[in-house]
C-alpha atoms as a PDB file:
ATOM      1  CA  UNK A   1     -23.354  -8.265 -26.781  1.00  0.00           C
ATOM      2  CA  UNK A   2     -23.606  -5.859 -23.944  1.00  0.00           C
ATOM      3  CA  UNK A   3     -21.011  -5.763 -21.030  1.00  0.00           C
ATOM      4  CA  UNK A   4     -22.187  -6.610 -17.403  1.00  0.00           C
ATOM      5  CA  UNK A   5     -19.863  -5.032 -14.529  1.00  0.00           C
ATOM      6  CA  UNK A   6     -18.890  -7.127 -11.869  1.00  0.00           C
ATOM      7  CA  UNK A   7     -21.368  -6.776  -8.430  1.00  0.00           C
ATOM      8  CA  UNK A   8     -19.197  -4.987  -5.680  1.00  0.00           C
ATOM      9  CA  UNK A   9     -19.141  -8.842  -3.993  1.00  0.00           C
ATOM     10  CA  UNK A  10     -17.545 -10.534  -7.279  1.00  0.00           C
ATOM     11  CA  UNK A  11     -15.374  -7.774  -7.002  1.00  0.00           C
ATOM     12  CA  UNK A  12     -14.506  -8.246  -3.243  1.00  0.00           C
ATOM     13  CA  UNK A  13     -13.663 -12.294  -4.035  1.00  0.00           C
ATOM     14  CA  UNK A  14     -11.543 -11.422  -7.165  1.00  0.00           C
ATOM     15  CA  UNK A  15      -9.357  -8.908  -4.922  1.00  0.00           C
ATOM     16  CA  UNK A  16      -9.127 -12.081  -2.738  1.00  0.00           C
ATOM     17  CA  UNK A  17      -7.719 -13.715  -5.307  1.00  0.00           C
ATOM     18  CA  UNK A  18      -5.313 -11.492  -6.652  1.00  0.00           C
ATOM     19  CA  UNK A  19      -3.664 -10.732  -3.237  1.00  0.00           C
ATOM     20  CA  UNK A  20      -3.014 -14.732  -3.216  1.00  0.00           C
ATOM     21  CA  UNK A  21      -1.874 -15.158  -6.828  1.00  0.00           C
ATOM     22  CA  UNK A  22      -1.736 -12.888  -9.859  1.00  0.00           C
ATOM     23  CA  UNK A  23      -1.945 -14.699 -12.927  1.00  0.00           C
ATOM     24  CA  UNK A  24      -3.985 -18.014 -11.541  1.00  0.00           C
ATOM     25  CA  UNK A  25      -3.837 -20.803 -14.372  1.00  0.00           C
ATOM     26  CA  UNK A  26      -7.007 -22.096 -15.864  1.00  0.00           C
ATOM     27  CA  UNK A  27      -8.374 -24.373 -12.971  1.00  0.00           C
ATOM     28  CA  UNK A  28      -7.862 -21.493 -10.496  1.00  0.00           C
ATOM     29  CA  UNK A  29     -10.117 -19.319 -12.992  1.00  0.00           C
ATOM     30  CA  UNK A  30     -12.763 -22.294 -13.447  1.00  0.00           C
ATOM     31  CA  UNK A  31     -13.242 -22.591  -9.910  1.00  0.00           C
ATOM     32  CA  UNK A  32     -13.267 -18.489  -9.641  1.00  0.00           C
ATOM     33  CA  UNK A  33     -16.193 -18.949 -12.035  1.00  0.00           C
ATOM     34  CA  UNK A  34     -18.294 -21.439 -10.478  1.00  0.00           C
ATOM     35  CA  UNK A  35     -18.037 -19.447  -7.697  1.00  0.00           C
ATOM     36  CA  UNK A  36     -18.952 -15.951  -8.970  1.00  0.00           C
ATOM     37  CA  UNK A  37     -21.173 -16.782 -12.066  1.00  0.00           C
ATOM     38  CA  UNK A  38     -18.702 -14.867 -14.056  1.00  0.00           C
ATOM     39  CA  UNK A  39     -17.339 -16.320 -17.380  1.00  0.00           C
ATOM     40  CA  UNK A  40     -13.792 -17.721 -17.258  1.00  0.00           C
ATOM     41  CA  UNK A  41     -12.949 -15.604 -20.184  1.00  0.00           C
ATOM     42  CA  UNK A  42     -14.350 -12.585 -18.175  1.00  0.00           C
ATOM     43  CA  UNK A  43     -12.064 -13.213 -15.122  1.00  0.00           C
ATOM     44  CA  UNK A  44      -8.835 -13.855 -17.635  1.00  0.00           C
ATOM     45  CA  UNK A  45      -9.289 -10.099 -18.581  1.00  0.00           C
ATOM     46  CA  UNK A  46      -9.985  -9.095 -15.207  1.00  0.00           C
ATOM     47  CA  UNK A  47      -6.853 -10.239 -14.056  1.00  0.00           C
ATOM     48  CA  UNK A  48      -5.621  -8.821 -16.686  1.00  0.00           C
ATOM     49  CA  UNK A  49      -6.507  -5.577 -16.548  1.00  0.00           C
ATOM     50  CA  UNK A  50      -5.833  -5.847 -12.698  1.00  0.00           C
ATOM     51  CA  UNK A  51      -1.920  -6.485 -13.479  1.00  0.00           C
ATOM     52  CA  UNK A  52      -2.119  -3.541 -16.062  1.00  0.00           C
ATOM     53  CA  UNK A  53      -3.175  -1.272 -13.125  1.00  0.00           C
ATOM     54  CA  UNK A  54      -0.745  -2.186 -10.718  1.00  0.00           C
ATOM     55  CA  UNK A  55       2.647  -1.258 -13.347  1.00  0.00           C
ATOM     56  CA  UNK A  56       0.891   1.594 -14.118  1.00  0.00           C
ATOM     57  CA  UNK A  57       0.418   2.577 -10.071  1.00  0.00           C
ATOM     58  CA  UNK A  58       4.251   1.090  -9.922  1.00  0.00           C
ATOM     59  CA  UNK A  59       5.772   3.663 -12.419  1.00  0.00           C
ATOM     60  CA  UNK A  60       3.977   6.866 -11.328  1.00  0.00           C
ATOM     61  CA  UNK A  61       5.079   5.806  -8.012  1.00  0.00           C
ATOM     62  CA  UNK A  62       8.398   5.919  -9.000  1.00  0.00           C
ATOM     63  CA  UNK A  63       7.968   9.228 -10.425  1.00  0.00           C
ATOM     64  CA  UNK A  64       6.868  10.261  -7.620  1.00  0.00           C
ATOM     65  CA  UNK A  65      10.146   9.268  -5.983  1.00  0.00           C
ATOM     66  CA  UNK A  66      12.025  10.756  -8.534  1.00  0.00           C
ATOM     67  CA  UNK A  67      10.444  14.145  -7.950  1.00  0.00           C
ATOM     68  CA  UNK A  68      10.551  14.101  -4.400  1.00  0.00           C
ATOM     69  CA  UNK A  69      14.539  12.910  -4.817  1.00  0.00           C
ATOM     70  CA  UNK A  70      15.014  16.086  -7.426  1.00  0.00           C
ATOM     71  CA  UNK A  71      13.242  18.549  -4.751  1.00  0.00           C
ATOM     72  CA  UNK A  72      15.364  17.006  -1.777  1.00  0.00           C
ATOM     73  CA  UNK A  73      18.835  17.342  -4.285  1.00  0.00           C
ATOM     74  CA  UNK A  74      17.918  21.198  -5.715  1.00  0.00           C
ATOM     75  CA  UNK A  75      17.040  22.358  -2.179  1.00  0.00           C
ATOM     76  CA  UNK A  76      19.167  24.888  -0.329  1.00  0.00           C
ATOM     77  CA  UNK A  77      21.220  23.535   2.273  1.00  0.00           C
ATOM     78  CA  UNK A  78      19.821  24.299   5.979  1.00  0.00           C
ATOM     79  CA  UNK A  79      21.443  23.437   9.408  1.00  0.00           C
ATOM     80  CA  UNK A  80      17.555  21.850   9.939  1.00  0.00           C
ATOM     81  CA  UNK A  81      16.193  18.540   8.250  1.00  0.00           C
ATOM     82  CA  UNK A  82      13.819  19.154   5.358  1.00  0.00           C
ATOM     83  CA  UNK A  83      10.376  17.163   5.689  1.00  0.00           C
ATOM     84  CA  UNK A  84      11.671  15.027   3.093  1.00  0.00           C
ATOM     85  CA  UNK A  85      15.018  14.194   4.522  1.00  0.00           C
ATOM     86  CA  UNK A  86      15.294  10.260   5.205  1.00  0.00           C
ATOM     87  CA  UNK A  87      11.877   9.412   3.670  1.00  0.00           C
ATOM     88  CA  UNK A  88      11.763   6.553   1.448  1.00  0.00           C
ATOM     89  CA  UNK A  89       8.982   5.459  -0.202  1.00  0.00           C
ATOM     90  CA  UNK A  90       7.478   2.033  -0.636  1.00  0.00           C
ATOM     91  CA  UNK A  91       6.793   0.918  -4.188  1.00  0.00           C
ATOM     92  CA  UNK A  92       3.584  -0.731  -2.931  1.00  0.00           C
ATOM     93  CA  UNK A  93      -0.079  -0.745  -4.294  1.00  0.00           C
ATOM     94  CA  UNK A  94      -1.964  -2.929  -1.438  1.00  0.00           C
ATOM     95  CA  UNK A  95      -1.659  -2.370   2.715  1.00  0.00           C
ATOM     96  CA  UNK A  96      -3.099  -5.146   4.705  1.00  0.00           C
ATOM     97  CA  UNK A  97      -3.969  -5.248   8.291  1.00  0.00           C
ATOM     98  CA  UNK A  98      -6.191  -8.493   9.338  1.00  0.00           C
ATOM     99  CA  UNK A  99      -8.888  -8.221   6.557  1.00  0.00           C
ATOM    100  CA  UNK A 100      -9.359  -4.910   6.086  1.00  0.00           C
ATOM    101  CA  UNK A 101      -7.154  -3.852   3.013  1.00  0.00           C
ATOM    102  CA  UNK A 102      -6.430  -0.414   0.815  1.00  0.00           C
ATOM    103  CA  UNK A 103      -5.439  -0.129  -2.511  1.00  0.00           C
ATOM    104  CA  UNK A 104      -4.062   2.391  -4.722  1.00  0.00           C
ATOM    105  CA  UNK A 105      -6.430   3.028  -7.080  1.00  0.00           C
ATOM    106  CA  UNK A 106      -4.969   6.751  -7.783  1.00  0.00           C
ATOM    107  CA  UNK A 107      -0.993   7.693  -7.105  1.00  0.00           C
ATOM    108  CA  UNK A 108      -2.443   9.454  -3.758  1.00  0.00           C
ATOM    109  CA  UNK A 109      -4.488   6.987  -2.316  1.00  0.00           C
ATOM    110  CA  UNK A 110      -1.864   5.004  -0.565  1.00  0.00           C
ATOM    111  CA  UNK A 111       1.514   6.328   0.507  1.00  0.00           C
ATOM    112  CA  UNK A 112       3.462   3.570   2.181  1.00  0.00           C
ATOM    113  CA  UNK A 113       6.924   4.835   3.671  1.00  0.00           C
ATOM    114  CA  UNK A 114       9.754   5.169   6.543  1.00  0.00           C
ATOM    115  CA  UNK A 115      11.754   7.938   7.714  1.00  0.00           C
ATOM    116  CA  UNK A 116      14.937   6.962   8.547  1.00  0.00           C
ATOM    117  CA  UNK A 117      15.390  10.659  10.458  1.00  0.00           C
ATOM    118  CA  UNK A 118      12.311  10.282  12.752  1.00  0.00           C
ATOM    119  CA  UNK A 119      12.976   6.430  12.527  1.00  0.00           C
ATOM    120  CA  UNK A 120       9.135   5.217  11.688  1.00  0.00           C
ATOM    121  CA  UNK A 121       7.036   4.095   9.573  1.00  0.00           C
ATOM    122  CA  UNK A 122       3.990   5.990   8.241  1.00  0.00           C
ATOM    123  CA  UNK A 123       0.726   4.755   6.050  1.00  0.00           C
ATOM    124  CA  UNK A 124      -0.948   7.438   4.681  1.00  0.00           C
ATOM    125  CA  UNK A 125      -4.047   6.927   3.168  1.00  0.00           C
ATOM    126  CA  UNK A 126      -6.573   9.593   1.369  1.00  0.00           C
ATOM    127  CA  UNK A 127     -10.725   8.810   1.571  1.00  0.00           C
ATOM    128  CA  UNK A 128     -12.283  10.761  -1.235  1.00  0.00           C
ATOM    129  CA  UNK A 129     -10.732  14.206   0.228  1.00  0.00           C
ATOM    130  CA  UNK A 130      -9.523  12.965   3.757  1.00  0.00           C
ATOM    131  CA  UNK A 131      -6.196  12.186   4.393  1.00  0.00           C
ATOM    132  CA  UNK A 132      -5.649   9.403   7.377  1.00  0.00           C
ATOM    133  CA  UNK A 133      -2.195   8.548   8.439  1.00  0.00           C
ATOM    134  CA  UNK A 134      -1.233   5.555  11.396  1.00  0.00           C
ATOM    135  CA  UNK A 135       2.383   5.332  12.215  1.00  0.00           C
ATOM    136  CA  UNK A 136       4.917   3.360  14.508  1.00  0.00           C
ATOM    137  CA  UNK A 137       8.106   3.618  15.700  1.00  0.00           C
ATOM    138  CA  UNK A 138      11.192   1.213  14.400  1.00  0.00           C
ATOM    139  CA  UNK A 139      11.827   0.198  17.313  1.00  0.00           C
ATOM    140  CA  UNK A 140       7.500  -1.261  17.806  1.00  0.00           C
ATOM    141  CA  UNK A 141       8.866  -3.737  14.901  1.00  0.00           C
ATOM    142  CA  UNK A 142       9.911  -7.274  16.178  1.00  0.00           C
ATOM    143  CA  UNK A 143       9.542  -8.906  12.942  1.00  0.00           C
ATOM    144  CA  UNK A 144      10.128  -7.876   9.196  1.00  0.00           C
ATOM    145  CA  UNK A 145       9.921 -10.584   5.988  1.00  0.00           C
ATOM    146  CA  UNK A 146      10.148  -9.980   2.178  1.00  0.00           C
ATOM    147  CA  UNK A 147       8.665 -12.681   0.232  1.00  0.00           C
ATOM    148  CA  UNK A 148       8.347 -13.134  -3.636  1.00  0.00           C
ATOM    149  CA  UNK A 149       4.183 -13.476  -4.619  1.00  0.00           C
ATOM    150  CA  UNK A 150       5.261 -14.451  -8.208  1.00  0.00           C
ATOM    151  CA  UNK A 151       7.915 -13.052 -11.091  1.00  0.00           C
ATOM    152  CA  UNK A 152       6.500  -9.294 -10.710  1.00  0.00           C
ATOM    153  CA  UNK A 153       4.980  -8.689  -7.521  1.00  0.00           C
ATOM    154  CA  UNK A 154       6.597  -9.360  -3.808  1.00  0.00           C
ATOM    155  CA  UNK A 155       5.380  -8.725  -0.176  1.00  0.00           C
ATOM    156  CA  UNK A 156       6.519  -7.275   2.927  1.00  0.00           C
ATOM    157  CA  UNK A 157       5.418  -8.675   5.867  1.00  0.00           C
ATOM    158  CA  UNK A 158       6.283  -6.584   9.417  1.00  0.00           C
ATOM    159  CA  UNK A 159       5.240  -7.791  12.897  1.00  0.00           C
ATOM    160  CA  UNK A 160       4.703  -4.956  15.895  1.00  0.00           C
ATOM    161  CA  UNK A 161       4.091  -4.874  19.202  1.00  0.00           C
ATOM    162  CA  UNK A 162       1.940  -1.605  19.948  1.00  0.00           C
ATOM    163  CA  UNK A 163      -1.322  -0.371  18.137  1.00  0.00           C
ATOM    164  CA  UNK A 164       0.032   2.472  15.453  1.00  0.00           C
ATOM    165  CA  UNK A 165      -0.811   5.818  16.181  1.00  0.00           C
ATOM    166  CA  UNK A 166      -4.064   7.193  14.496  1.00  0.00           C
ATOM    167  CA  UNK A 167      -4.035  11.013  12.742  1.00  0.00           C
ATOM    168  CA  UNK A 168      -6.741  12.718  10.324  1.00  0.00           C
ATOM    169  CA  UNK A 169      -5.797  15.934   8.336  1.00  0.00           C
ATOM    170  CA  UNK A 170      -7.585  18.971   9.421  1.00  0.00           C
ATOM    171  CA  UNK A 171      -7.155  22.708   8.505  1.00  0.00           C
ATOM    172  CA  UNK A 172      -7.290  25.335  11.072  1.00  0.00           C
ATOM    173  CA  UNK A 173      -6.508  28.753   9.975  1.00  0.00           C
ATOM    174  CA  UNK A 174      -6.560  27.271   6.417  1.00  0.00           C
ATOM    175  CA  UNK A 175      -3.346  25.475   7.324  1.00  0.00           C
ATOM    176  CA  UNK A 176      -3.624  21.618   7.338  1.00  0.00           C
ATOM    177  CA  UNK A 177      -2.311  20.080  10.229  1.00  0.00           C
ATOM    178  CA  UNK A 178      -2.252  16.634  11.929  1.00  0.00           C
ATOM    179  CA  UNK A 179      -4.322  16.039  14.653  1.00  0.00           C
ATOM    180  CA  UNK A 180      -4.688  12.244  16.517  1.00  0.00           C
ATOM    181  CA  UNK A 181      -7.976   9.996  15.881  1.00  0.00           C
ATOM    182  CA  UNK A 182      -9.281   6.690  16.287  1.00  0.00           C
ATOM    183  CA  UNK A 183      -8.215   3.824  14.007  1.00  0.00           C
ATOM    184  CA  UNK A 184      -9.735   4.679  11.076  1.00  0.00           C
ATOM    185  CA  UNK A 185      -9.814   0.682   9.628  1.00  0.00           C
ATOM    186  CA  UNK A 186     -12.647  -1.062   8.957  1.00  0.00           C
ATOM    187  CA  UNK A 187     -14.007  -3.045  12.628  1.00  0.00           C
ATOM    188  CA  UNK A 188     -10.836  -1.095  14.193  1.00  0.00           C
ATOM    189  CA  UNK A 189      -8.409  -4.165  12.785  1.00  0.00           C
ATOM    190  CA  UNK A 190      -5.021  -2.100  13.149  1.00  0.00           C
ATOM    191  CA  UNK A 191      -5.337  -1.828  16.802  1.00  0.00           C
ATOM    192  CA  UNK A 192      -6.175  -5.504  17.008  1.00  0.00           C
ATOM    193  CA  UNK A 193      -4.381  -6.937  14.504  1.00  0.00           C
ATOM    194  CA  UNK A 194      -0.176  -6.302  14.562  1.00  0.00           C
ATOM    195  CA  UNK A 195       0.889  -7.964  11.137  1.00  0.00           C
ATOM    196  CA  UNK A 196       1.242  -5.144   8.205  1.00  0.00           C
ATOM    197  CA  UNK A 197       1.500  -6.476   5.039  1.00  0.00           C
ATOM    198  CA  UNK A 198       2.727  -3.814   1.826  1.00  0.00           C
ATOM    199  CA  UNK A 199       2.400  -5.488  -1.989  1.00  0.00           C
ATOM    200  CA  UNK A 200       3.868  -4.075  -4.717  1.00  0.00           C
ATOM    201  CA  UNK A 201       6.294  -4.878  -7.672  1.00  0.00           C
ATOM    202  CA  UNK A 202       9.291  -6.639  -6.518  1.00  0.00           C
ATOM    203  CA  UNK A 203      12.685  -5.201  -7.643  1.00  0.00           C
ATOM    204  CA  UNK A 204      11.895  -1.531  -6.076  1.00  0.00           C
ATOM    205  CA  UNK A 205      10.261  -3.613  -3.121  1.00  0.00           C
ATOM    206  CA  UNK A 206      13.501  -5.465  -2.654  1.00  0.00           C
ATOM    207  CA  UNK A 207      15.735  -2.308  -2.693  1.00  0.00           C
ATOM    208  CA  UNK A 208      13.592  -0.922  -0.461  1.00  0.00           C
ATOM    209  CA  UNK A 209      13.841  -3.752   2.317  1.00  0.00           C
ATOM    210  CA  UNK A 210      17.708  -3.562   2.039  1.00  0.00           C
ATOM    211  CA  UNK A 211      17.760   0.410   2.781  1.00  0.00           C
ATOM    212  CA  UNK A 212      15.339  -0.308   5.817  1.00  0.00           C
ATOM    213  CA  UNK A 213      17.666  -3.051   7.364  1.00  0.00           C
ATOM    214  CA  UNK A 214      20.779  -0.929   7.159  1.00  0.00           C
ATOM    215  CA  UNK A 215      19.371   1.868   8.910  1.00  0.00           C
END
């Protein structure tokens, strides 16, 4: 029996769905079905699948922390910060802003973090082979929230008050620097929206809050 692929709208609705709840029982998939025209057993595997993906994008982001640790540790010692001084990274696989979402489909796409040197928080975010960045201050953040989706996954929820600041990556002189743009998400939601909202597995996720609200 040949294999159909999911439309890019079934798609869109199962995304919905996982954001809410991860491994939905066998109602929630019924309904799913009815509503897509998608078999029940189809959506079981996409789920899935879908979980697959996100321990997979969990441990090579933790890799990636590990590597960036090891660089930071076997560095020479200099009376100036290195660029990866204070950074931690957020074990997360979905950013939220209002409806318009990204998720890590590749360990580059999405890189979620806060610098406890510079004292912000940066989501960086790589189209194809542009790299978008929007960052705030600590001190824009009047609200911050962990909560548990299911066993696995966890959220953080954090409330500002000022639209991020908007940079693209271009090179000039062959050199890639940062240069400020316009808010790069979909209908302009980050500069209307002010609730930012990073999923990802939940014991890194939960280390991760504790760091921030000792700094």
């Amino acid at each position: 029996k040949k294999r159909t692929r999911a439309t890019p709208e079934q798609l869109a609705i199962l995304e919905d769905a996982f954001m809410t709840n991860t491994s939905p029982n066998s109602k929630v998939r019924e309904a799913l079905a009815e509503r897509i025209k998608m078999s029940e057993r189809s959506i079981q595997i996409w789920f899935q699948n879908r979980r697959a993906k996100v321990k997979l994008m969990q441990k090579r982001t933790h890799l990636l922390q590990q590597e960036a640790i090891s660089r930071h540790m076997s560095a020479p010692t200099t009376p100036n910060a290195t660029p990866t001084e204070g950074i931690h990274l957020f074990a997360c696989d979905t950013l939220g802003v209002g409806t318009w979402r990204r998720m890590a489909i590749t360990k580059n796409d999405l890189l979620c973090y806060f610098n406890l040197s510079e004292k912000k928080m940066s989501w960086q975010i790589t189209d194809n082979s542009s790299r978008f960045k929007m960052e705030f201050p600590f001190s824009a953040v009047v609200g911050i929230e962990y909560k548990a989706m299911d066993a696995i996954f966890g959220q953080i929820l954090i409330d500002i008050n000022q639209v991020p600041e908007f940079s693209m990556e271009v090179k000039v002189g062959g050199n890639p620097i940062w240069t400020a743009c316009r808010d790069f998400t979909e209908g302009k939601q980050a500069s209307r929206f002010f609730r930012h909202v990073i999923r990802g597995h939940a014991q890194p996720l939960k280390r991760q809050i504790v760091t921030l609200m000792q700094a």
